[in-house]
Each structure stands twice: as C-alpha cells, then as structure tokens.
C-alpha atoms as a PDB file:
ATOM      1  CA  UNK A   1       7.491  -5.554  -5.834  1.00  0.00           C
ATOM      2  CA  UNK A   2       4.501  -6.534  -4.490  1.00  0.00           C
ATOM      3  CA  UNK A   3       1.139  -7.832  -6.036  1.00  0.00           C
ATOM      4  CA  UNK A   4      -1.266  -6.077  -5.024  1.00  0.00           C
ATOM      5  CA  UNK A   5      -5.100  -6.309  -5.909  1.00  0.00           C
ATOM      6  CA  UNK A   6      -6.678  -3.935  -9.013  1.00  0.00           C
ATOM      7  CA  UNK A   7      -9.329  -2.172  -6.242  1.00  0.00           C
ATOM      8  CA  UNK A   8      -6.456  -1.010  -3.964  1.00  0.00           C
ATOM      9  CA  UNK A   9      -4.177  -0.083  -7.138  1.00  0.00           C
ATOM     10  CA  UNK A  10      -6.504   2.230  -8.596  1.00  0.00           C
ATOM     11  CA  UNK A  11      -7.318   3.789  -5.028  1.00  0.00           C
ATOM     12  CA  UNK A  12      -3.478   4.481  -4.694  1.00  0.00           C
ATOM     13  CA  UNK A  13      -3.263   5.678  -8.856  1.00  0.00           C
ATOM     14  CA  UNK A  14      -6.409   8.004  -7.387  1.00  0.00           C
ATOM     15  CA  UNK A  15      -4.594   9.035  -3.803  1.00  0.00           C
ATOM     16  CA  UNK A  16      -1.304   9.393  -4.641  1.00  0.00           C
ATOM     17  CA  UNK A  17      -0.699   9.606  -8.179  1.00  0.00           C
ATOM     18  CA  UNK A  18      -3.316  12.284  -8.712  1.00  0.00           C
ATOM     19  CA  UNK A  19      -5.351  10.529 -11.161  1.00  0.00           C
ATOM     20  CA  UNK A  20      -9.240  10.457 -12.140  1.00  0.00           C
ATOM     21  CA  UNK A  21     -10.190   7.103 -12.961  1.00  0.00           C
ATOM     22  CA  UNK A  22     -13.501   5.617 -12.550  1.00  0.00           C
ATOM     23  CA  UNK A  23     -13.342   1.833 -11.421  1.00  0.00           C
ATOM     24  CA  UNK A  24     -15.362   0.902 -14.818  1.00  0.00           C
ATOM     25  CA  UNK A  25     -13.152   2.634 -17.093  1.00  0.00           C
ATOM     26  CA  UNK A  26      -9.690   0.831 -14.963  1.00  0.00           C
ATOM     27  CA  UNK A  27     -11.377  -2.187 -14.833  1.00  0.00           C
ATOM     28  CA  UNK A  28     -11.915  -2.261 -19.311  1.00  0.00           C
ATOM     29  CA  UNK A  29      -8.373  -1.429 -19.400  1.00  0.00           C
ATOM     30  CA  UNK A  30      -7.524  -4.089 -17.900  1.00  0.00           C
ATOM     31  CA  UNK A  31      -9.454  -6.595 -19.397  1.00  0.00           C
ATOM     32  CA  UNK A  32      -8.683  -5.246 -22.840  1.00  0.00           C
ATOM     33  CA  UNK A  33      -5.005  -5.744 -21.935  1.00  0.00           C
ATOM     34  CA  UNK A  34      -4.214  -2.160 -21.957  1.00  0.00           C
ATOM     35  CA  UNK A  35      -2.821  -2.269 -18.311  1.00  0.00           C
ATOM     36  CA  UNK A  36      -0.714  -5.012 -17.023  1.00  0.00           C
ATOM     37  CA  UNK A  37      -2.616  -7.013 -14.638  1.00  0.00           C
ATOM     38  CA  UNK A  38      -3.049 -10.946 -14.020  1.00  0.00           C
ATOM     39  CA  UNK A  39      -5.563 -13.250 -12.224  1.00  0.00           C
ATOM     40  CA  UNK A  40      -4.851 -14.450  -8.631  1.00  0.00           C
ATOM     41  CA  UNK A  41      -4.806 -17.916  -7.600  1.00  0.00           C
ATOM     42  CA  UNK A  42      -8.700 -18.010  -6.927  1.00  0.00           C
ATOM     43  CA  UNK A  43      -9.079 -16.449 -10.339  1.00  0.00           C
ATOM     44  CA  UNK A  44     -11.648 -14.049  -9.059  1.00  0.00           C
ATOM     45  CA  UNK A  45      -9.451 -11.000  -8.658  1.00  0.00           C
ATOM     46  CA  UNK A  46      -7.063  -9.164 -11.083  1.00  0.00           C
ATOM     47  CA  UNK A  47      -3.469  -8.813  -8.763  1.00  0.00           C
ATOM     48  CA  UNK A  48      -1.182  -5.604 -10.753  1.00  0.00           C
ATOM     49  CA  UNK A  49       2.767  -5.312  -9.621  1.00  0.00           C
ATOM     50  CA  UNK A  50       2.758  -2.503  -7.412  1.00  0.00           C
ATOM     51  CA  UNK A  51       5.768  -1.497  -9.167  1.00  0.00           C
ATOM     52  CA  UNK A  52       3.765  -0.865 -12.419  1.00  0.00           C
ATOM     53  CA  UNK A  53       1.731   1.775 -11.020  1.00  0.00           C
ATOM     54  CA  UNK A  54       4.211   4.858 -12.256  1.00  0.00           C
ATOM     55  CA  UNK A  55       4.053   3.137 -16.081  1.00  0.00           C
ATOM     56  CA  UNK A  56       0.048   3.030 -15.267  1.00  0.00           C
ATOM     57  CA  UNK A  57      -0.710   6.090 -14.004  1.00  0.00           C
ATOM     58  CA  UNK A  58       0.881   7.734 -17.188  1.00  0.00           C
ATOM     59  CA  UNK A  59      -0.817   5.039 -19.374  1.00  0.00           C
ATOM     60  CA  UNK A  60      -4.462   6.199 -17.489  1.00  0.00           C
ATOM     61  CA  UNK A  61      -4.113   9.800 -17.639  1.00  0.00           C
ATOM     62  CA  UNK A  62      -2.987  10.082 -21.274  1.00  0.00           C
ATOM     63  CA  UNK A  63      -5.854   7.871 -22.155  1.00  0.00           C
ATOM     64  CA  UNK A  64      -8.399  10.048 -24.289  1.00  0.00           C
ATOM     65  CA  UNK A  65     -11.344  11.210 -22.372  1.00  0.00           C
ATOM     66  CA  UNK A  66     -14.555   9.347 -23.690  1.00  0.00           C
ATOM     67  CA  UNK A  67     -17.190  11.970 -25.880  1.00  0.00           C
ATOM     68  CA  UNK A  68     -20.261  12.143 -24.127  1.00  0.00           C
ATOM     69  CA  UNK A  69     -23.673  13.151 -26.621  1.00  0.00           C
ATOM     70  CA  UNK A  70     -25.033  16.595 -25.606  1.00  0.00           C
ATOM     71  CA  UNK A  71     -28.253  16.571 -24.612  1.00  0.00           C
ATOM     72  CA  UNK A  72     -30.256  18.649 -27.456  1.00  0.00           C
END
C-alpha cells in the first residue's frame, strides 16, 4: 500500500477507525518505535504504510491510558 504521512494517518485512525489519540501521544509512539513508521526522503516527516493502520489502530487503543494526579 501506500505511504502515507503520520498527520493524515492518525486523522484516518481518528475518522475511521474510531480511535482517540492525541497527536502528542501518536507522535511518542512513534518515535519510541512502538508504531511502525519511517522518515521520508526530506527526513522531516514520519511516512506509515497505509496498510498498517488496522495493526495500529489496535496497537493505539489497547495502549494504557496515562494516570493523571488529582488535584487535592
């Protein structure tokens, strides 16, 4: 399939895979190698196989949520 870049990926993970992912939170993921992604040519953007956005979707929304402090 196509690569496509990581901005437009996580809009269609967001649109049509009915996830809830914050650009911040995709973006560490993918730097921490947790989803597949590589640089493009320019090395400026991070390009994902469009036909790895099933695999991420489940990898993103079985990710645990991140414990916020209550405010006391």
């Amino acid at each position: 399939m196509a690569n496509i870049r990581a901005t437009d990926a996580l809009r269609m993970l967001n649109t049509e895979h009915g996830c809830s992912v914050s650009y911040l939170k995709f973006q560490r993921s993918i730097v921490a190698g947790l989803i597949p992604a590589e640089r493009s040519d320019d090395g400026r953007t991070w390009m994902i196989d469009e036909g790895d956005l099933d695999r991420i979707a489940a990898t993103v929304s079985t990710a645990p949520a991140r414990r916020t402090r209550s405010a006391a």
